[in-house]
N, C-alpha and C. Protein backbone atom coordinates (compact mmCIF):
# COMPACT_ATOMS: atom_id res chain seq x y z
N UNK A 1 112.26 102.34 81.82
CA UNK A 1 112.10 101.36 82.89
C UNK A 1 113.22 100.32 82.83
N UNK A 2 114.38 100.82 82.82
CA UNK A 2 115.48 99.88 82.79
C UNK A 2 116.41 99.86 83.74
N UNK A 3 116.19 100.69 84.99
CA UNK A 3 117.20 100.71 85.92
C UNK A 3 116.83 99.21 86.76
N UNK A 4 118.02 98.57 86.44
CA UNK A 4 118.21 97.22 87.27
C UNK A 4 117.99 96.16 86.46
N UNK A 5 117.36 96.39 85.40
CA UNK A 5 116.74 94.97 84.65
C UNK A 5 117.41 95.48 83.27
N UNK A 6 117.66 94.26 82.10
CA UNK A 6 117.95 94.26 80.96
C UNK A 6 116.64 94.95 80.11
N UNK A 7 117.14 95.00 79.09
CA UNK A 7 115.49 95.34 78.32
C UNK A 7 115.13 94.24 77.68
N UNK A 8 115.73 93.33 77.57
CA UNK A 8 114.51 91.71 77.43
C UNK A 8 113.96 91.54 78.85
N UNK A 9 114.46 91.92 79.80
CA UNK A 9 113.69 91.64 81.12
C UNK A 9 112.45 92.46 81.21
N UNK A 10 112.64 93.91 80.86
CA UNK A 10 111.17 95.19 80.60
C UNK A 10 110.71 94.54 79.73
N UNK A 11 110.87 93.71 78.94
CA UNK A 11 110.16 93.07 77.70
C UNK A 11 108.59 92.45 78.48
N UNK A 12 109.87 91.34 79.23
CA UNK A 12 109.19 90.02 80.11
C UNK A 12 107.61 91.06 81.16
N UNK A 13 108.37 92.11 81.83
CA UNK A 13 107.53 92.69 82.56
C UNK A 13 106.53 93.35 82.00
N UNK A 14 106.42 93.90 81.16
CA UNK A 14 105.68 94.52 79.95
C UNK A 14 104.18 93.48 79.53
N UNK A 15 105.13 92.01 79.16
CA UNK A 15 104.24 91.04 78.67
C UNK A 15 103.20 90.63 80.33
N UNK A 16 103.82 90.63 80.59
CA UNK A 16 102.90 90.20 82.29
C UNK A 16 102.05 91.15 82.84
N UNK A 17 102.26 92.67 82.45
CA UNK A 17 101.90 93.59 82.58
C UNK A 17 100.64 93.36 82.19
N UNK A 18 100.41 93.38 80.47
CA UNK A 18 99.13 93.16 80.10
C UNK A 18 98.67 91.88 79.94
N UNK A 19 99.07 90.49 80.74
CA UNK A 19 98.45 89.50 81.31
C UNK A 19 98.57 88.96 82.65
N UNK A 20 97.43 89.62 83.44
CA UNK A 20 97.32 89.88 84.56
C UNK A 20 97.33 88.25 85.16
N UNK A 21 96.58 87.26 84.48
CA UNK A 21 96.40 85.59 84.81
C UNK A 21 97.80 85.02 84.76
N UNK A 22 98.84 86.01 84.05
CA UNK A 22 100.12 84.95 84.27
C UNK A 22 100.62 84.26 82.81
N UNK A 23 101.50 84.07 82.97
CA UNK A 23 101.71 83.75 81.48
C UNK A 23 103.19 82.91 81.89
N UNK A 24 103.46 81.27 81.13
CA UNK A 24 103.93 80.12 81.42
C UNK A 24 105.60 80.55 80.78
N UNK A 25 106.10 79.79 80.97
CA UNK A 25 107.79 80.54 80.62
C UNK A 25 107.47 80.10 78.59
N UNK A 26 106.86 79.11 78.42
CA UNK A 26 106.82 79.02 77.08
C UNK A 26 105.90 79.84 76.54
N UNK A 27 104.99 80.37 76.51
CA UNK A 27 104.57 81.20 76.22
C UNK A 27 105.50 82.80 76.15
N UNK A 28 106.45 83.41 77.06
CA UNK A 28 106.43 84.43 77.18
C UNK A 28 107.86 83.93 76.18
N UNK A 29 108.81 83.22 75.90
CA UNK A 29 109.17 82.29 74.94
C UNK A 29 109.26 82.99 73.65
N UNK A 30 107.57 82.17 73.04
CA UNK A 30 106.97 82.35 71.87
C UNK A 30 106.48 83.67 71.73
N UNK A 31 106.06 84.39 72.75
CA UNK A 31 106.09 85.90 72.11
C UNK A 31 107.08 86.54 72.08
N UNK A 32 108.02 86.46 72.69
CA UNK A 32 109.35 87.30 72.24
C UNK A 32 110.19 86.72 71.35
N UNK A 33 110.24 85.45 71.19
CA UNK A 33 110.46 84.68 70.24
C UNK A 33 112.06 84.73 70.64
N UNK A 34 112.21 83.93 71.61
CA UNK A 34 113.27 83.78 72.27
C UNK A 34 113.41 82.23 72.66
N UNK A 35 114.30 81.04 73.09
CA UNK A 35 114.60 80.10 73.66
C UNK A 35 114.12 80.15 75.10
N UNK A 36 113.28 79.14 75.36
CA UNK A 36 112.71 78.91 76.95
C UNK A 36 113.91 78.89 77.90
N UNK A 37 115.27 78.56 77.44
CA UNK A 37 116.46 78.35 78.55
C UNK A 37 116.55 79.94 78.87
N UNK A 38 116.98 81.08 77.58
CA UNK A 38 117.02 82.57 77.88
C UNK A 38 116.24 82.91 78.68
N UNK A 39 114.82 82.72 78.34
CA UNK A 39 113.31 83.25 79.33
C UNK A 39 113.51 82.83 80.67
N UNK A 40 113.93 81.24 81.13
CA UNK A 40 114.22 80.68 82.72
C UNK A 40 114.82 81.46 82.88
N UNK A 41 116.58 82.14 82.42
CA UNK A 41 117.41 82.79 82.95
C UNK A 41 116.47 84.23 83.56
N UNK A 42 116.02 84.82 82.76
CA UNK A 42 115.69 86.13 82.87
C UNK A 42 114.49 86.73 84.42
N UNK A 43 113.65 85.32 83.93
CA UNK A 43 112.53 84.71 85.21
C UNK A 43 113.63 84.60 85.99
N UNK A 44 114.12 84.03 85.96
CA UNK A 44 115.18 83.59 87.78
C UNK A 44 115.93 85.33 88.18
N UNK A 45 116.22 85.56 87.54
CA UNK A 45 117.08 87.72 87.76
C UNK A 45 115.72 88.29 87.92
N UNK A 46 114.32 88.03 87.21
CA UNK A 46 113.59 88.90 88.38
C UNK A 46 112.58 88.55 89.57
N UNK A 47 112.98 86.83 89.47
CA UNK A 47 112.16 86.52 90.60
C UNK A 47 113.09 86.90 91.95
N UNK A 48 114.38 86.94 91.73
CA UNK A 48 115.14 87.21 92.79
C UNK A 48 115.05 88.80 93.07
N UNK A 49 114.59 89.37 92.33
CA UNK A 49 114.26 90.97 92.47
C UNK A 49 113.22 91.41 93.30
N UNK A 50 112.19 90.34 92.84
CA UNK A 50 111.06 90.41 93.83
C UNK A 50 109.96 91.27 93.10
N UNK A 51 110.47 91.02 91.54
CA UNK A 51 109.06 91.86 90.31
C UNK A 51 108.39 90.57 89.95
N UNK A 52 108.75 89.91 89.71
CA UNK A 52 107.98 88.29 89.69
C UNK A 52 107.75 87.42 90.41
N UNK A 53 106.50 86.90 90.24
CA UNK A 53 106.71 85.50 91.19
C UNK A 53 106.22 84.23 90.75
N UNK A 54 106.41 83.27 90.96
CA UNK A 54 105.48 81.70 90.18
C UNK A 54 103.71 82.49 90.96
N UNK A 55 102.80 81.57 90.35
CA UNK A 55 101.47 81.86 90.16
C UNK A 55 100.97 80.16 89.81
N UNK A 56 99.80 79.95 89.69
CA UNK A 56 99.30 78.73 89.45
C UNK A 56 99.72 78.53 88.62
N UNK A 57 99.74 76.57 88.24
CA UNK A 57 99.85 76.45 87.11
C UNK A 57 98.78 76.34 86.20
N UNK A 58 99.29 76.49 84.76
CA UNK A 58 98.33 76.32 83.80
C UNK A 58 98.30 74.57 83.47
N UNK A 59 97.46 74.34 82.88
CA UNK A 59 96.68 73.12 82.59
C UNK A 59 96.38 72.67 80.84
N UNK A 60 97.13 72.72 80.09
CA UNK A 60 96.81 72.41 78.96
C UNK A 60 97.22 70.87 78.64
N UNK A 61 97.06 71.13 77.11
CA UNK A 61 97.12 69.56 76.39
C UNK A 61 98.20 68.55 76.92
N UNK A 62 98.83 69.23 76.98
CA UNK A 62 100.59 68.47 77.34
C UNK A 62 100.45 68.20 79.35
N UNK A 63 102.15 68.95 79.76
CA UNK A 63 102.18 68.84 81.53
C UNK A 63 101.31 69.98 81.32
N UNK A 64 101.51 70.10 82.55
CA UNK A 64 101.32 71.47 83.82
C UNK A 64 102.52 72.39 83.84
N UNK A 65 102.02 73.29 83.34
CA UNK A 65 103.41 74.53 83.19
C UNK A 65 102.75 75.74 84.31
N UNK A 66 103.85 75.86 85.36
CA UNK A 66 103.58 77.17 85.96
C UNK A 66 103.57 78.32 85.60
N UNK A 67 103.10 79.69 85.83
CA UNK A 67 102.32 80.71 85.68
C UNK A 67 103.53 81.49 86.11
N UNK A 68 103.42 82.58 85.26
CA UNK A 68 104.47 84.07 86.42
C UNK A 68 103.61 84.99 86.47
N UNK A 69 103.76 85.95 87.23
CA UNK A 69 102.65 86.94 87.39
C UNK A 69 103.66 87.97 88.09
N UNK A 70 103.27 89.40 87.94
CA UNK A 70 103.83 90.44 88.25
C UNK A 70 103.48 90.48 89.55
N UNK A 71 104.35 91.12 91.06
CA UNK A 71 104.27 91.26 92.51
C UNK A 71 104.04 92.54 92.36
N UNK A 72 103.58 92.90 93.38
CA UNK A 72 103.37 94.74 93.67
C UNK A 72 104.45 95.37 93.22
N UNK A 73 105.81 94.88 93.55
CA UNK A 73 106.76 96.02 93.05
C UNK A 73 106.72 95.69 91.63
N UNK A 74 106.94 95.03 90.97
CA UNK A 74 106.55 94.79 89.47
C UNK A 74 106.17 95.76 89.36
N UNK A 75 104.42 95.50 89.88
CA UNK A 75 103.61 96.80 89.35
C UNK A 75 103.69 98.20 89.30
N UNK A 76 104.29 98.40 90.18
CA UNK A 76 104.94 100.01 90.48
C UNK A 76 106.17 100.22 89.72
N UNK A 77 106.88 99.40 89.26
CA UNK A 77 107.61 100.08 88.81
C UNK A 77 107.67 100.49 87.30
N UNK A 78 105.92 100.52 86.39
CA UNK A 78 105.43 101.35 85.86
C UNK A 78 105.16 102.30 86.31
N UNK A 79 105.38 103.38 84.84
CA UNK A 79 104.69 105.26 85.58
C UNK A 79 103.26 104.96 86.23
N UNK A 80 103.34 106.06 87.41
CA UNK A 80 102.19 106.06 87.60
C UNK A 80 101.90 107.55 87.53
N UNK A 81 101.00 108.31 87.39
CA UNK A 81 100.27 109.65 87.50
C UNK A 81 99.51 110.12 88.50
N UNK A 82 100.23 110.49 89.56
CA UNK A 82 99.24 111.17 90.93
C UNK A 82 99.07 111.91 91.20
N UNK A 83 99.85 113.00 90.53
CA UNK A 83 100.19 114.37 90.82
C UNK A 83 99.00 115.19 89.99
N UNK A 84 98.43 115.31 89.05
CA UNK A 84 97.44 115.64 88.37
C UNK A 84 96.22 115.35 89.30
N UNK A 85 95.83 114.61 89.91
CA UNK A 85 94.76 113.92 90.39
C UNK A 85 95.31 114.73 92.27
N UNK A 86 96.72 115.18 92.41
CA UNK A 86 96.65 115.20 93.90
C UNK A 86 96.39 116.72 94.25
N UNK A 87 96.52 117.61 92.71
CA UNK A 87 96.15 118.87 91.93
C UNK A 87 94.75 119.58 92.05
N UNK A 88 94.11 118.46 91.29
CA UNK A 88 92.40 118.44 91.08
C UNK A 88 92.13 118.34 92.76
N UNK A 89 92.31 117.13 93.84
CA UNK A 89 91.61 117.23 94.69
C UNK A 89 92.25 118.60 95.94
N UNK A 90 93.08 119.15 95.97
CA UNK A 90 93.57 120.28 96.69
C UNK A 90 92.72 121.66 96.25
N UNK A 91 92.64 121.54 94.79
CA UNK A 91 91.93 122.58 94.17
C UNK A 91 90.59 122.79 94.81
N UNK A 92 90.03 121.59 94.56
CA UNK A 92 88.81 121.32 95.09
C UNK A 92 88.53 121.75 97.05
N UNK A 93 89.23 121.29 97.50
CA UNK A 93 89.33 121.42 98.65
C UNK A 93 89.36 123.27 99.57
N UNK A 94 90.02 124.07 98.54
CA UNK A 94 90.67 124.80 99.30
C UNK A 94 89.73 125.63 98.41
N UNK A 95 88.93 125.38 97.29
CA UNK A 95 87.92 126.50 96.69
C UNK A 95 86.45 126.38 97.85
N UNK A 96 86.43 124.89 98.55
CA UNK A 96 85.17 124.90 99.34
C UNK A 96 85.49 125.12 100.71
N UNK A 97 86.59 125.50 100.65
CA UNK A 97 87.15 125.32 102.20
C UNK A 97 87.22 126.91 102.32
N UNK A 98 87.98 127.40 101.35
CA UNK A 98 88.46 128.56 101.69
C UNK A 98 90.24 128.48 102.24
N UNK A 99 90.84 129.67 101.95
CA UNK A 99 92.17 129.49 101.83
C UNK A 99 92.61 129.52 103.64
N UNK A 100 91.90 130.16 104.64
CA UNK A 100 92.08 129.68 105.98
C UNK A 100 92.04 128.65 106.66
N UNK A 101 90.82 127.89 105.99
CA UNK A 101 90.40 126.62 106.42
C UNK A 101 91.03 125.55 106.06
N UNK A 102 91.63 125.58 104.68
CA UNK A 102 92.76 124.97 104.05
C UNK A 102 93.81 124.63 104.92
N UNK A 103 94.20 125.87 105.29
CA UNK A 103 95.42 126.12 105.84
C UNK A 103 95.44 125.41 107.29
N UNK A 104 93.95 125.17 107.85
CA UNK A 104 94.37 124.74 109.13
C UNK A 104 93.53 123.26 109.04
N UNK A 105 93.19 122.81 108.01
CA UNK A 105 93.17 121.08 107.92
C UNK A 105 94.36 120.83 107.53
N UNK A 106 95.39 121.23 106.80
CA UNK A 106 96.32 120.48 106.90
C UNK A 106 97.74 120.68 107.89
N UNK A 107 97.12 121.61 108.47
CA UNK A 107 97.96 121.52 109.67
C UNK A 107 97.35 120.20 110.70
N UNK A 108 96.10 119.84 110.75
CA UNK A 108 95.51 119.13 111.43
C UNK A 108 95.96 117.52 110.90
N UNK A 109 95.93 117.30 109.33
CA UNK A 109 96.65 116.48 108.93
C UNK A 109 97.82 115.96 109.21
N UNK A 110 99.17 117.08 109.68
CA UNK A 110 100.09 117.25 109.78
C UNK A 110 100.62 116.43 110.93
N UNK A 111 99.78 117.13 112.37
CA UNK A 111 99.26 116.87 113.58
C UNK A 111 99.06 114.99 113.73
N UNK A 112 97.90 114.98 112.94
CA UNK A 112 97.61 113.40 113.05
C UNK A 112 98.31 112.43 112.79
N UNK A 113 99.20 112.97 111.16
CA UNK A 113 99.95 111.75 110.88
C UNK A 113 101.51 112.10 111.92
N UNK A 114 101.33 112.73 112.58
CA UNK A 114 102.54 113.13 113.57
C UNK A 114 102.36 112.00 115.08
N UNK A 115 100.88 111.94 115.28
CA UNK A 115 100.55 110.78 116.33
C UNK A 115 100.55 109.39 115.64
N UNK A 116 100.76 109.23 114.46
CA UNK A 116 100.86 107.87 114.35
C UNK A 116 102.35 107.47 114.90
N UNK A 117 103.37 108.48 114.74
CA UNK A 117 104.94 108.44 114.84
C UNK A 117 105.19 108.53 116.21
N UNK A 118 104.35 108.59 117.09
CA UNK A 118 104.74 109.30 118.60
C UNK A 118 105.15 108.64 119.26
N UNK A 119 104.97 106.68 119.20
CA UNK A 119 105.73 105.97 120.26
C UNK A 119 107.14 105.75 119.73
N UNK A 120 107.70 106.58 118.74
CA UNK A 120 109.09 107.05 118.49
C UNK A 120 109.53 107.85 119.19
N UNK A 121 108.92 108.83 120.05
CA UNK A 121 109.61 110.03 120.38
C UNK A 121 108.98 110.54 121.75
N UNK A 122 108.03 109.56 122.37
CA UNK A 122 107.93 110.13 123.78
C UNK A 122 108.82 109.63 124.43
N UNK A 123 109.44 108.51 125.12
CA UNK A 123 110.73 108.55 126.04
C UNK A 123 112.03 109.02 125.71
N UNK A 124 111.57 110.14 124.50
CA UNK A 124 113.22 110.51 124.26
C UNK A 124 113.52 112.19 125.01
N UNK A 125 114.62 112.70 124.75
CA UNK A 125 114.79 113.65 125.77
C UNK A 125 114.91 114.82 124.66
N UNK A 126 114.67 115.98 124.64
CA UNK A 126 114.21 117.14 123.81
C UNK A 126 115.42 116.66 122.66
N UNK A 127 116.77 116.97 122.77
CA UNK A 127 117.47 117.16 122.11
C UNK A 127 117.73 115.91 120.87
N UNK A 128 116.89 114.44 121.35
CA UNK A 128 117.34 113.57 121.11
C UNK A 128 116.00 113.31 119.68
N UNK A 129 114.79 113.84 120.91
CA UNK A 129 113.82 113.95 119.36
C UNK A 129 114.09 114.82 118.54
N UNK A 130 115.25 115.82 118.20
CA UNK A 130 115.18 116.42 116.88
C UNK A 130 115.62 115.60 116.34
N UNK A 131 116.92 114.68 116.52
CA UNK A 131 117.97 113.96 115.88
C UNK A 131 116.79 112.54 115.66
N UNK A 132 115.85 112.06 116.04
CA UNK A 132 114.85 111.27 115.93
C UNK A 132 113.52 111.93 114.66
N UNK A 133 113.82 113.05 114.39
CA UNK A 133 113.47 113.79 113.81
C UNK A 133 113.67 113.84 112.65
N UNK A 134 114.75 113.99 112.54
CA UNK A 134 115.86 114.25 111.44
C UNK A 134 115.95 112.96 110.64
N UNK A 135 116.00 111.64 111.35
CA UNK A 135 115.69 110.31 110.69
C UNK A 135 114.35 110.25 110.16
N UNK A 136 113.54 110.50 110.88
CA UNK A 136 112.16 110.25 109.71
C UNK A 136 112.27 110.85 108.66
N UNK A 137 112.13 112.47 108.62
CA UNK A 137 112.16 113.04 107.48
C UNK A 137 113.19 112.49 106.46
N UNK A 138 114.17 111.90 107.04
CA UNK A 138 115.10 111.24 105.91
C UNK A 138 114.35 110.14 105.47
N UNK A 139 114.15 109.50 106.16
CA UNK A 139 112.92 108.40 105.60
C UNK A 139 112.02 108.53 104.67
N UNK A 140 111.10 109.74 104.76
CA UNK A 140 110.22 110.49 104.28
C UNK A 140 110.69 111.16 103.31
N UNK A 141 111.89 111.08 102.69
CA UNK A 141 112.47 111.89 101.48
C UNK A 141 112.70 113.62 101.90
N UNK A 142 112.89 113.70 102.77
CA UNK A 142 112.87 115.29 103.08
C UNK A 142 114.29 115.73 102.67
N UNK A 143 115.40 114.55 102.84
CA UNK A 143 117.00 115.20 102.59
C UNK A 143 117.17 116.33 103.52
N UNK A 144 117.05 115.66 105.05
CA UNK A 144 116.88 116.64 106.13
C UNK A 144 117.80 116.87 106.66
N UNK A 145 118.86 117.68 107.44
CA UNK A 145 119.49 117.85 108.40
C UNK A 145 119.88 118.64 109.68
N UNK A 146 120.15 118.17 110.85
CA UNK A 146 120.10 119.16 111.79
C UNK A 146 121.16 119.91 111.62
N UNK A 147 121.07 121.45 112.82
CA UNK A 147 121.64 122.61 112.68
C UNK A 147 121.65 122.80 113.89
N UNK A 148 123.13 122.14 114.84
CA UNK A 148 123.16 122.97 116.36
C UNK A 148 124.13 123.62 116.63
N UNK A 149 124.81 124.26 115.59
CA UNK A 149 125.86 126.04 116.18
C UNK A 149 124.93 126.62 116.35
N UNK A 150 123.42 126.83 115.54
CA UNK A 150 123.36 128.48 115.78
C UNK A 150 122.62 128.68 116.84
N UNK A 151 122.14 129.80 117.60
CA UNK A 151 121.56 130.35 118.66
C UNK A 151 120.03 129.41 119.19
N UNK A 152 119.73 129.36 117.62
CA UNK A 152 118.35 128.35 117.56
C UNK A 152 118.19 127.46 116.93
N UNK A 153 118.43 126.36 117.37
CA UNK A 153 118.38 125.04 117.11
C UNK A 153 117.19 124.85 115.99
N UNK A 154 117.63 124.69 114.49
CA UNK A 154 116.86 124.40 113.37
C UNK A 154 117.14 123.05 112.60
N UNK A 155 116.06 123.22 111.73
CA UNK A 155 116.26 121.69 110.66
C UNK A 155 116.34 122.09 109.49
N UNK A 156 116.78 121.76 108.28
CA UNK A 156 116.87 121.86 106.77
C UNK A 156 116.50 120.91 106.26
N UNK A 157 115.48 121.25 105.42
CA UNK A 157 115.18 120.31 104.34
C UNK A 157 115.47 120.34 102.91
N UNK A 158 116.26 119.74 102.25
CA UNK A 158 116.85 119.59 100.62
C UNK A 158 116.18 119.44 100.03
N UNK A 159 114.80 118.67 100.16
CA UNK A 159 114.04 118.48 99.67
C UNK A 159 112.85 118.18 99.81
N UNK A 160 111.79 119.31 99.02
CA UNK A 160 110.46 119.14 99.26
C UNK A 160 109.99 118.24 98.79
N UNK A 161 109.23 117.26 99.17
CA UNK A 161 109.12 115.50 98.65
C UNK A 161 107.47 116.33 97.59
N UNK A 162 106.74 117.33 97.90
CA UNK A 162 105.78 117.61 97.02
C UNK A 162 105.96 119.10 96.26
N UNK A 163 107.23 119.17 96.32
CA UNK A 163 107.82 120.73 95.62
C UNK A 163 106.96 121.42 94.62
N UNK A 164 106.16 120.75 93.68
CA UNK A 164 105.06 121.50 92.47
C UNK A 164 103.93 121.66 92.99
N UNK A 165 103.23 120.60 94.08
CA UNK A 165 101.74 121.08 94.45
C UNK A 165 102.10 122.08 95.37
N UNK A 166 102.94 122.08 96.44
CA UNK A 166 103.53 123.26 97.49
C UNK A 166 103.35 124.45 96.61
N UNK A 167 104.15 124.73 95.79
CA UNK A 167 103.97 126.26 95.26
C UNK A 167 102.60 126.97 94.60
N UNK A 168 101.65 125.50 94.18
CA UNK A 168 100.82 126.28 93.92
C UNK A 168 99.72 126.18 95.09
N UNK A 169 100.01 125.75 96.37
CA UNK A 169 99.61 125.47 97.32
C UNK A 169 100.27 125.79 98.86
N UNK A 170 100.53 126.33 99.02
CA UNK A 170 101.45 127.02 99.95
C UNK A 170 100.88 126.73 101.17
N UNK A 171 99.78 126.01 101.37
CA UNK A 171 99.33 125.69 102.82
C UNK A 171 100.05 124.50 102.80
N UNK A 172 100.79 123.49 101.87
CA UNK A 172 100.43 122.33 102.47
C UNK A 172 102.09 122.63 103.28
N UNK A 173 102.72 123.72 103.52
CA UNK A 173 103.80 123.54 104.50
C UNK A 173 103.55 123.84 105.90
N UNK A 174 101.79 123.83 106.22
CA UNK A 174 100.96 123.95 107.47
C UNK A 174 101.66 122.58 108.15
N UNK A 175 101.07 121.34 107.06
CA UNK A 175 101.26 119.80 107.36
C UNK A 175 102.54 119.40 107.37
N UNK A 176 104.11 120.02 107.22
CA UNK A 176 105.03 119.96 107.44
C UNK A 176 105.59 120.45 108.96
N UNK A 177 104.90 122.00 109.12
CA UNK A 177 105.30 122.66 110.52
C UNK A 177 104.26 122.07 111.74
N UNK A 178 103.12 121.25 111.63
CA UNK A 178 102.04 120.70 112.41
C UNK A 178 103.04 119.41 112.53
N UNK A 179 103.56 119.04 111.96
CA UNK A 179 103.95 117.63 111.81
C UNK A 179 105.64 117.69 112.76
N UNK A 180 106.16 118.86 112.58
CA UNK A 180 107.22 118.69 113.29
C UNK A 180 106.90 119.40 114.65
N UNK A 181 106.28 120.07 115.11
CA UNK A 181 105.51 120.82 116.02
C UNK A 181 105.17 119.46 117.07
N UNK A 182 104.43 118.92 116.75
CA UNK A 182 103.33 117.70 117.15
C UNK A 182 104.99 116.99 117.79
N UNK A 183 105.46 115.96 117.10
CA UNK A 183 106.68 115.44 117.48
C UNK A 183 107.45 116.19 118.61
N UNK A 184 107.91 117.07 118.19
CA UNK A 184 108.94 117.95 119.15
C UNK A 184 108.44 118.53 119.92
N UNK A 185 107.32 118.77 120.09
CA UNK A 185 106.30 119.21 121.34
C UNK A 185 106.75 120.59 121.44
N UNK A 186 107.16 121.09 120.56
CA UNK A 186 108.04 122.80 120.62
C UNK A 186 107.35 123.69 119.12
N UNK A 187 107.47 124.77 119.69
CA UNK A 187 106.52 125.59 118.30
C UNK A 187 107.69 125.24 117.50
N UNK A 188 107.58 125.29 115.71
CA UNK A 188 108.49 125.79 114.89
C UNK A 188 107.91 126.92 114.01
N UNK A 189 109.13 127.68 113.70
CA UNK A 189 109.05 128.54 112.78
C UNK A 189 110.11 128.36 111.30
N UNK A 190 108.92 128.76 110.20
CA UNK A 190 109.33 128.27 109.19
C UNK A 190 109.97 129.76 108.49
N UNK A 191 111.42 129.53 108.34
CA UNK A 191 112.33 130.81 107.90
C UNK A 191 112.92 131.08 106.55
N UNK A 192 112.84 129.70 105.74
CA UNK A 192 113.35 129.22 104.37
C UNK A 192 112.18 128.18 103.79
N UNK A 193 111.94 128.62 102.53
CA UNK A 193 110.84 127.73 101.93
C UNK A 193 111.22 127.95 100.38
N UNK A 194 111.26 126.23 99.94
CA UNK A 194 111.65 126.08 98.40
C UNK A 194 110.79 126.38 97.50
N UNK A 195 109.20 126.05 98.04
CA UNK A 195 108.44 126.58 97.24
C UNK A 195 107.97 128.24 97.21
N UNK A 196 109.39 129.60 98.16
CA UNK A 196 109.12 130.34 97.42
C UNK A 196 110.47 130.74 97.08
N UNK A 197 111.10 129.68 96.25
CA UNK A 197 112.20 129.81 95.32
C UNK A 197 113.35 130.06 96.59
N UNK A 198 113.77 129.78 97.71
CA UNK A 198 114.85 129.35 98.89
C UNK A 198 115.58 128.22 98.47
N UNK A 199 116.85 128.09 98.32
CA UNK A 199 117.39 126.84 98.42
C UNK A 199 116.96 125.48 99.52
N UNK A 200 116.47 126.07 99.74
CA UNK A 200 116.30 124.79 101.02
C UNK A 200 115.00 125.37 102.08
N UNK A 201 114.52 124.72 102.76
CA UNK A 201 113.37 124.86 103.84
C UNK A 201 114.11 124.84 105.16
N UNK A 202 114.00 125.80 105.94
CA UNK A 202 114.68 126.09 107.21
C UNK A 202 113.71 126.22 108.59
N UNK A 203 113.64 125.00 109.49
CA UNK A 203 112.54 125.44 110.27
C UNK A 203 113.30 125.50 111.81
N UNK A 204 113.38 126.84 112.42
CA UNK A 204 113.17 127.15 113.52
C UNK A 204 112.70 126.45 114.83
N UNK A 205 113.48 125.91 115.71
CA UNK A 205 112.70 124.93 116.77
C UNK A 205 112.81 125.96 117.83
N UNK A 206 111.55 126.43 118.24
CA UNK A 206 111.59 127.73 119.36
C UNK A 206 111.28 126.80 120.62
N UNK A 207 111.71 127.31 121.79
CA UNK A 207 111.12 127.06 123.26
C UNK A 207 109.84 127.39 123.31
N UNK A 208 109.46 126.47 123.89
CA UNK A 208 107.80 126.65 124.59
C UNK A 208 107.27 128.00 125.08
């Protein structure tokens, strides 16, 4: 956890980590056993980061010393573990579902989170929502790009943003082709797929 921060700074985040109430610049100080001027410096590089922030102050014998406390990105930028847990509930799903039914909730998934995106792409003109297209999935980590030499206008994806549950799950590229389908208002066909060992994911934008 050191990209961007020193490792007395992962120190600092670490200590805040496991005191959720905040902890005063002298305090975090005396546990690292460092000079309060070093600790201000370090507080000021990650409050400007936006992993820290002031918090109430504390109230003891002496002044009033303010509080730091970890911000959401702080918090995230510990491991987190989702993939085990996103494993278990697919498993689950597709043993009570059945491998058809699977296959067409998450196309339905696909579909839905495709209408949240739609006042992106109805006043645009066919050619303009692929290239409107092509930006989300970049957004979305797809490492997407369009393809207009060949006969049929396709998309590539570099990258499958869920590449390990995909292979042992092969429906969830239902919720990829529902999802670009839905948008482009045009069938696609899926011709290249990473999760069955393809360099890349190749989807087909057919005419209506």
């Amino acid at each position: 956890m050191t990209d961007g921060t020193s490792s007395r700074q992962d120190q600092i985040l670490k200590l805040l980590l496991n005191a959720r109430r905040g902890m005063s610049l002298d305090e975090i100080a005396s546990a690292l056993n460092i000079s309060r001027n070093a600790v201000n410096q370090h507080v000021v590089s990650l409050e400007s980061s936006d992993l820290i922030k002031k918090d109430t102050f504390k109230i003891t014998g002496g002044r009033p010393s303010r509080n730091y406390v970890l911000t959401e990105k702080g918090i995230n930028r510990f491991p987190k573990q989702y993939a085990w847990f996103c494993n278990l509930m697919l498993a689950e799903l597709k043993a009570e579902m059945g491998e058809e039914a699977f296959g067409r909730y998450m196309a339905r998934l696909g579909a839905k989170f495709a209408q949240t995106l739609m006042a992106q792409f109805n006043d645009k003109e066919p050619g303009d929502r692929i290239t409107a297209l092509v930006e989300t999935m970049q957004a979305l980590g797809y490492h997407a790009t369009e393809e207009q030499n060949a006969p049929t206008p396709s998309i590539r994806a570099f990258n499958c943003v869920y590449h390990d549950l995909a292979q042992q799950f092969p429906e969830l590229c239902e919720f990829d082709r529902a999802l670009m389908s839905t948008l482009l208002n045009r069938p696609i066909e899926q011709t290249e797929c990473m999760a069955r060992n393809d360099c890349s994911c190749k989807f087909l934008i057919k005419n209506n």
